[in-house]
C-alpha atoms as a PDB file:
ATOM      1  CA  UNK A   1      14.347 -96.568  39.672  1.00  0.00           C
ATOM      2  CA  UNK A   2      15.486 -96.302  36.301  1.00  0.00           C
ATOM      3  CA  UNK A   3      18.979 -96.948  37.694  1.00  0.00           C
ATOM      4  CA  UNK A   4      17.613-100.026  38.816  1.00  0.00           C
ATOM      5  CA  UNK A   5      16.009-101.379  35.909  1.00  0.00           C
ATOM      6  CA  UNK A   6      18.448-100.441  33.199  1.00  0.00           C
ATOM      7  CA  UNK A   7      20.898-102.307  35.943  1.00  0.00           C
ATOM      8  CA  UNK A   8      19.012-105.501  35.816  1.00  0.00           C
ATOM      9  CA  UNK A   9      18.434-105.035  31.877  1.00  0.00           C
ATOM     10  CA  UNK A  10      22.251-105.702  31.765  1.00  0.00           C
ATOM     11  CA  UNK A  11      22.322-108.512  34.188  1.00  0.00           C
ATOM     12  CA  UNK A  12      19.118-110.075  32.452  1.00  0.00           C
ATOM     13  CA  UNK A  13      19.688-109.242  28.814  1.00  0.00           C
ATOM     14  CA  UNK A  14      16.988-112.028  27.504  1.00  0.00           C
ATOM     15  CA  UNK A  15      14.124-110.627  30.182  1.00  0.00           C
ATOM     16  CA  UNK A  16      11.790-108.090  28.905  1.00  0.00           C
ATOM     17  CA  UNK A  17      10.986-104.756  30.860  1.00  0.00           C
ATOM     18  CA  UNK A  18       7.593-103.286  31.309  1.00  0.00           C
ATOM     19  CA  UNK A  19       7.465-100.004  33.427  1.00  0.00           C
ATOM     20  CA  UNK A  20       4.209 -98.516  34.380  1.00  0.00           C
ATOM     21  CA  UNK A  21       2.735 -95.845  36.803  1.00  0.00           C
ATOM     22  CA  UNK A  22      -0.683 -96.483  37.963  1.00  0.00           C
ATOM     23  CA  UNK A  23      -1.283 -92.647  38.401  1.00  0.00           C
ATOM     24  CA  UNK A  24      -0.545 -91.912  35.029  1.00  0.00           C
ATOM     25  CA  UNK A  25      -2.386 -94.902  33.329  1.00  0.00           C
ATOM     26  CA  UNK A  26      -5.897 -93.852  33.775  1.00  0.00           C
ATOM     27  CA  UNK A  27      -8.330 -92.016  36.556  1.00  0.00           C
ATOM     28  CA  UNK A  28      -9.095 -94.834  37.979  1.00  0.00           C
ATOM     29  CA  UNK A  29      -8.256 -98.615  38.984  1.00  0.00           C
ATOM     30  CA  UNK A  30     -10.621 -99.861  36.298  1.00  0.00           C
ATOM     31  CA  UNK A  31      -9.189 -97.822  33.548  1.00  0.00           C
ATOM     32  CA  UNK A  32      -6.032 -97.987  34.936  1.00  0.00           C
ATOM     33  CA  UNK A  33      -5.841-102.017  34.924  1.00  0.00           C
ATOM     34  CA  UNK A  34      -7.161-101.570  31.732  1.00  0.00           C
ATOM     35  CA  UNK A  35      -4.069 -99.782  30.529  1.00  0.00           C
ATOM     36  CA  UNK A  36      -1.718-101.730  32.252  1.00  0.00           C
ATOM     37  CA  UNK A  37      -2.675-105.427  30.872  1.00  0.00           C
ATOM     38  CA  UNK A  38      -2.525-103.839  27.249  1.00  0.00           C
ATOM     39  CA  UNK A  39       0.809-102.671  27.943  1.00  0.00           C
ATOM     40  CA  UNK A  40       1.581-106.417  28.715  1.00  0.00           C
ATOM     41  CA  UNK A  41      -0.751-107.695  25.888  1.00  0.00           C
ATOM     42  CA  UNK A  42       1.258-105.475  23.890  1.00  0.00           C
ATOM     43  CA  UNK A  43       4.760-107.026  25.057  1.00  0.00           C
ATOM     44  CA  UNK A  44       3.467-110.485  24.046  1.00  0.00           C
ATOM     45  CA  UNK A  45       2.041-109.821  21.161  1.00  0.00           C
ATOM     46  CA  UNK A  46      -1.610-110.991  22.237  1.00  0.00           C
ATOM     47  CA  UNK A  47      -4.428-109.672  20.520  1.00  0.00           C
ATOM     48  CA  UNK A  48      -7.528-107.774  21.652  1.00  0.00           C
ATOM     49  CA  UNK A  49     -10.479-109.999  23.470  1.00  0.00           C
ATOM     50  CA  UNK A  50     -12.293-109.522  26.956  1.00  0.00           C
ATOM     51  CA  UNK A  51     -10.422-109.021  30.223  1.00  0.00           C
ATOM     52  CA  UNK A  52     -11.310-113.015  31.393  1.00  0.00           C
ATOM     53  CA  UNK A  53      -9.939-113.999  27.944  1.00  0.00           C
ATOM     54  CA  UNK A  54      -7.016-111.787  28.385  1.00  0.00           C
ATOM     55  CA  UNK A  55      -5.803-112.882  31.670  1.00  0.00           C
ATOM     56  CA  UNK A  56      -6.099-116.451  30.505  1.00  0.00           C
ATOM     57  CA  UNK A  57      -4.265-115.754  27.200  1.00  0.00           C
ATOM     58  CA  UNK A  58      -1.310-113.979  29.585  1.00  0.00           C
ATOM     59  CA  UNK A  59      -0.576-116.511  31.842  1.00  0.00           C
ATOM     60  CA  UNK A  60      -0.715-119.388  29.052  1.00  0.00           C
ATOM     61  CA  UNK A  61       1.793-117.199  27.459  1.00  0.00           C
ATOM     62  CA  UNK A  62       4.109-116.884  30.664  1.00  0.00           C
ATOM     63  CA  UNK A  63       3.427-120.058  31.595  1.00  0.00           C
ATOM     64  CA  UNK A  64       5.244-121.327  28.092  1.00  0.00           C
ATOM     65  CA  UNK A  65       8.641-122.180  28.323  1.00  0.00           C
ATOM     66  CA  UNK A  66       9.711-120.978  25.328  1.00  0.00           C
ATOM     67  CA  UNK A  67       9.387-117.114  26.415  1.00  0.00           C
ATOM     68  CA  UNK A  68      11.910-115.341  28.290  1.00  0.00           C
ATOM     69  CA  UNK A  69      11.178-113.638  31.715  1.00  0.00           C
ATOM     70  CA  UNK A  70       8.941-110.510  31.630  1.00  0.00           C
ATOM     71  CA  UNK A  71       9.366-108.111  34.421  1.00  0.00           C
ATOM     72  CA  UNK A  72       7.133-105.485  35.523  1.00  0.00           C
ATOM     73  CA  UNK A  73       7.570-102.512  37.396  1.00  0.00           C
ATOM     74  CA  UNK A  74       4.367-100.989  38.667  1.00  0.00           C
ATOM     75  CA  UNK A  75       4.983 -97.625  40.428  1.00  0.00           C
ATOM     76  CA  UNK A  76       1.887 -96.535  42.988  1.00  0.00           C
ATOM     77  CA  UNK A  77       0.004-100.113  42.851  1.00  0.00           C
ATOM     78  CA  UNK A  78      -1.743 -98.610  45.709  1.00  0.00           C
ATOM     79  CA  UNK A  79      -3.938 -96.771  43.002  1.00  0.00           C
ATOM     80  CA  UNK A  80      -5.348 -99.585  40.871  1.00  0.00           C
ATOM     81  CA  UNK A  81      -6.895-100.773  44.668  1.00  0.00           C
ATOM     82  CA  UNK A  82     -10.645-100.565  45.138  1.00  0.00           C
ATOM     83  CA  UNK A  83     -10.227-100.142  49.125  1.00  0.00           C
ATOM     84  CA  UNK A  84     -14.090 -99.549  49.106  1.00  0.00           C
ATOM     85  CA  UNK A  85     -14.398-103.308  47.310  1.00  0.00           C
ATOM     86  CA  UNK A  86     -13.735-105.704  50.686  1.00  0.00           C
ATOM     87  CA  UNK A  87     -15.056-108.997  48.757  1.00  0.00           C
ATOM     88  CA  UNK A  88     -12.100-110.949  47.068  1.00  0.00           C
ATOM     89  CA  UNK A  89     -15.053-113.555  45.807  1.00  0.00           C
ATOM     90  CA  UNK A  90     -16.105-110.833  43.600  1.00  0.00           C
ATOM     91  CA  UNK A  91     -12.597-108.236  41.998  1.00  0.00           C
ATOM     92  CA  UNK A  92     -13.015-106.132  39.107  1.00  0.00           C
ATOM     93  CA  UNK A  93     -10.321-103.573  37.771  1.00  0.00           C
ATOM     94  CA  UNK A  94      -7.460-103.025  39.692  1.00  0.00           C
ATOM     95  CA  UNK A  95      -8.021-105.656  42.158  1.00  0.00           C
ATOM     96  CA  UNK A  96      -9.246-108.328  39.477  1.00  0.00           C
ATOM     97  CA  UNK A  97      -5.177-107.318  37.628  1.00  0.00           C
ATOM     98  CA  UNK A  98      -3.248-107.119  40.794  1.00  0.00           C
ATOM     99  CA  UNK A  99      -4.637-110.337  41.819  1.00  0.00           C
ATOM    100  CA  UNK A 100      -3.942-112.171  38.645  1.00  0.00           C
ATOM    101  CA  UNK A 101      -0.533-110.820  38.372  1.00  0.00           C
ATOM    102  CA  UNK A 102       0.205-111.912  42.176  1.00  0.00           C
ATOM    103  CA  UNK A 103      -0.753-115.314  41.206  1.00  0.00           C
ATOM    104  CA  UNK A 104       1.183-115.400  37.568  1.00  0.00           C
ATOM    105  CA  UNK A 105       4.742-114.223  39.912  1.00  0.00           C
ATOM    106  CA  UNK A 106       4.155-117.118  42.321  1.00  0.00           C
ATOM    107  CA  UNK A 107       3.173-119.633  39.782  1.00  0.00           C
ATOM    108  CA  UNK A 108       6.646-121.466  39.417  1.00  0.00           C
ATOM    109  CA  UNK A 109       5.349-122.228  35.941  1.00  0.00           C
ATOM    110  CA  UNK A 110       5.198-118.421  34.639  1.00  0.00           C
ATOM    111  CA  UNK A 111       8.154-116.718  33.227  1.00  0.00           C
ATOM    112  CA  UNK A 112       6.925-113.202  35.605  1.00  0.00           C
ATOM    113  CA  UNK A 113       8.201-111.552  37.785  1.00  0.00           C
ATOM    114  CA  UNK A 114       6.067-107.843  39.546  1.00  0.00           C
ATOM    115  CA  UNK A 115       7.581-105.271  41.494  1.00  0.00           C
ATOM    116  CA  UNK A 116       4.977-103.141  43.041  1.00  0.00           C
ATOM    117  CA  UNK A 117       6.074 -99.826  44.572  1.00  0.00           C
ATOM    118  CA  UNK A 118       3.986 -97.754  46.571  1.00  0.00           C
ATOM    119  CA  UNK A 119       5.127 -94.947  48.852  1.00  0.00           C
ATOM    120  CA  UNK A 120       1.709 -95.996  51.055  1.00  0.00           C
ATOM    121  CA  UNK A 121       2.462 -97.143  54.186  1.00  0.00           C
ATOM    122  CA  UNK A 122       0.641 -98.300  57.281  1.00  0.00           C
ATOM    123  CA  UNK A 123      -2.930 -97.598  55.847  1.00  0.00           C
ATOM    124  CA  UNK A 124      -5.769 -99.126  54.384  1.00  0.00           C
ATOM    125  CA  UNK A 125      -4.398 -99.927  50.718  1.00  0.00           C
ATOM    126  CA  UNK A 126      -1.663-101.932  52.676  1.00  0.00           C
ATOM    127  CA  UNK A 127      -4.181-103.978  54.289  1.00  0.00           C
ATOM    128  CA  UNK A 128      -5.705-104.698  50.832  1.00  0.00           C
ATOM    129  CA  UNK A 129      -2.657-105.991  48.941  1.00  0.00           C
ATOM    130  CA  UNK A 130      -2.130-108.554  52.019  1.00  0.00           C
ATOM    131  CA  UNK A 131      -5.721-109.251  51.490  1.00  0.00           C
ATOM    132  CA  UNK A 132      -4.888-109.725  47.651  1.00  0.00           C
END
């Protein structure tokens, strides 16, 4: 993986590089997510505020043209997902991120771009991303 990214850092020298594992960011999805949108808070320089005010604050940020692309590389994305939570009207934690960085990478308008790895396959937490 690290191959990989330090590849693309010298095809993309302007985009910025954010590598995470969701195992080692917390015990759980909630404190996980937690983690992981500080790391990205972090990158952009936004301060500290509530999650809703966070996510907003993010994706006006990527959604500026003036930034250059930020890429992140989340490793086991499987583990921020609540499989027990089935409602999508009603995410917190690790659903409530992965769902908000889903919609910043297909928003044409944000400068984002996710790559989730997960070595789950063919089980439940697949089901959920699609869900996502």
């Amino acid at each position: 993986m690290n191959k990989c990214i330090n590849k693309c850092r010298g095809e993309f020298p302007d985009a910025r590089f954010i590598f995470c594992n969701a195992t080692s960011c917390g015990h759980d999805g909630q404190s996980a997510a937690k983690r992981i949108l500080n790391d990205i808070k972090n990158e952009i320089h936004a301060g500290p505020e509530g999650e809703e005010a966070s996510y907003a604050k993010v994706e006006k940020y990527l959604a500026s043209r003036r930034t250059s692309p930020l890429v992140l590389v989340l490793d086991e994305i499987d583990m921020l997902l609540s499989y027990s939570n089935r409602s999508i009207d009603k995410l917190s934690g690790g659903d409530m991120l992965i769902k908000n960085l889903l919609n910043w990478a297909a928003n044409p308008e944000c400068s984002f771009v996710v790559i989730g790895i997960s070595n789950a396959v063919d089980n439940g937490y697949t089901e959920r991303l699609q869900s996502l």
